[in-house]
Protein backbone atom coordinates (compact mmCIF):
# COMPACT_ATOMS: atom_id res chain seq x y z
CA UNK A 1 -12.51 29.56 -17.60
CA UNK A 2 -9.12 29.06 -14.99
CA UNK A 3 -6.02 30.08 -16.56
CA UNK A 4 -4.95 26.08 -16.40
CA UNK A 5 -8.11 24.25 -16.40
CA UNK A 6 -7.16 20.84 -17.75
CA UNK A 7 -8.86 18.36 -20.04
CA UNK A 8 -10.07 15.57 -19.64
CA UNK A 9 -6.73 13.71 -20.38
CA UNK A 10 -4.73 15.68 -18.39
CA UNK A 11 -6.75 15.68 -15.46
CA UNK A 12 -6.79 11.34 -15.68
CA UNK A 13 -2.97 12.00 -15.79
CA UNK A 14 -3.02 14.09 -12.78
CA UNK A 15 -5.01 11.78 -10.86
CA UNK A 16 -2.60 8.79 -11.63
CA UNK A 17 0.49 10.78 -11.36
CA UNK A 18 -0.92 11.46 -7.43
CA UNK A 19 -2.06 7.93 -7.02
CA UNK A 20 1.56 6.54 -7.09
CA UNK A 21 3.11 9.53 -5.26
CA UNK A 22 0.91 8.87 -2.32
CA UNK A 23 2.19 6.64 0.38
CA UNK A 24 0.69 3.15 1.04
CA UNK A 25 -2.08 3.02 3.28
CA UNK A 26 -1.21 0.87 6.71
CA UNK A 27 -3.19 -1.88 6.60
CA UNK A 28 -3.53 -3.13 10.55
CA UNK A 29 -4.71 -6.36 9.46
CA UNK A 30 -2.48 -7.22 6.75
CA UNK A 31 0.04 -6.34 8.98
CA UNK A 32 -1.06 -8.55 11.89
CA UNK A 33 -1.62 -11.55 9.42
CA UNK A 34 1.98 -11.24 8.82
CA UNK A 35 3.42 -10.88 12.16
CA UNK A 36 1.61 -14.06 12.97
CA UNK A 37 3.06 -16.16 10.36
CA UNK A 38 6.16 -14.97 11.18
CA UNK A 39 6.27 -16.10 14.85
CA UNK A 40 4.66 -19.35 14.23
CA UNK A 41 7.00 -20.11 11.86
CA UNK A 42 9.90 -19.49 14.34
CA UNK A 43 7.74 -21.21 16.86
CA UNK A 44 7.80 -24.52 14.51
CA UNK A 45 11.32 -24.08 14.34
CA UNK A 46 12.01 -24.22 18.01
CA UNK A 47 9.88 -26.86 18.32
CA UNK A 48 11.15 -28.97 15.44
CA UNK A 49 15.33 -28.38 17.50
């Protein structure tokens, strides 16, 4: 047996603890979707003027 082997408890605390300090994973086509709306909605409002 490790010196700091965990439970089970503590090691599903571990894993969640690391789950939220990881960064977000780039989504590519979330991030297109968005960039999309965005112009056509400035598009509609140049065309609306």
């Amino acid at each position: 047996m490790g010196k700091y082997q965990l439970d089970d408890k503590a090691q599903v605390a571990v894993t969640k603890f690391h789950e939220k300090q990881t960064p977000a994973r780039f989504d590519k086509k979330k991030h297109l979707e968005k960039l999309r709306t965005e112009f056509l909605k400035k598009k509609q409002k140049q065309t609306d003027k």
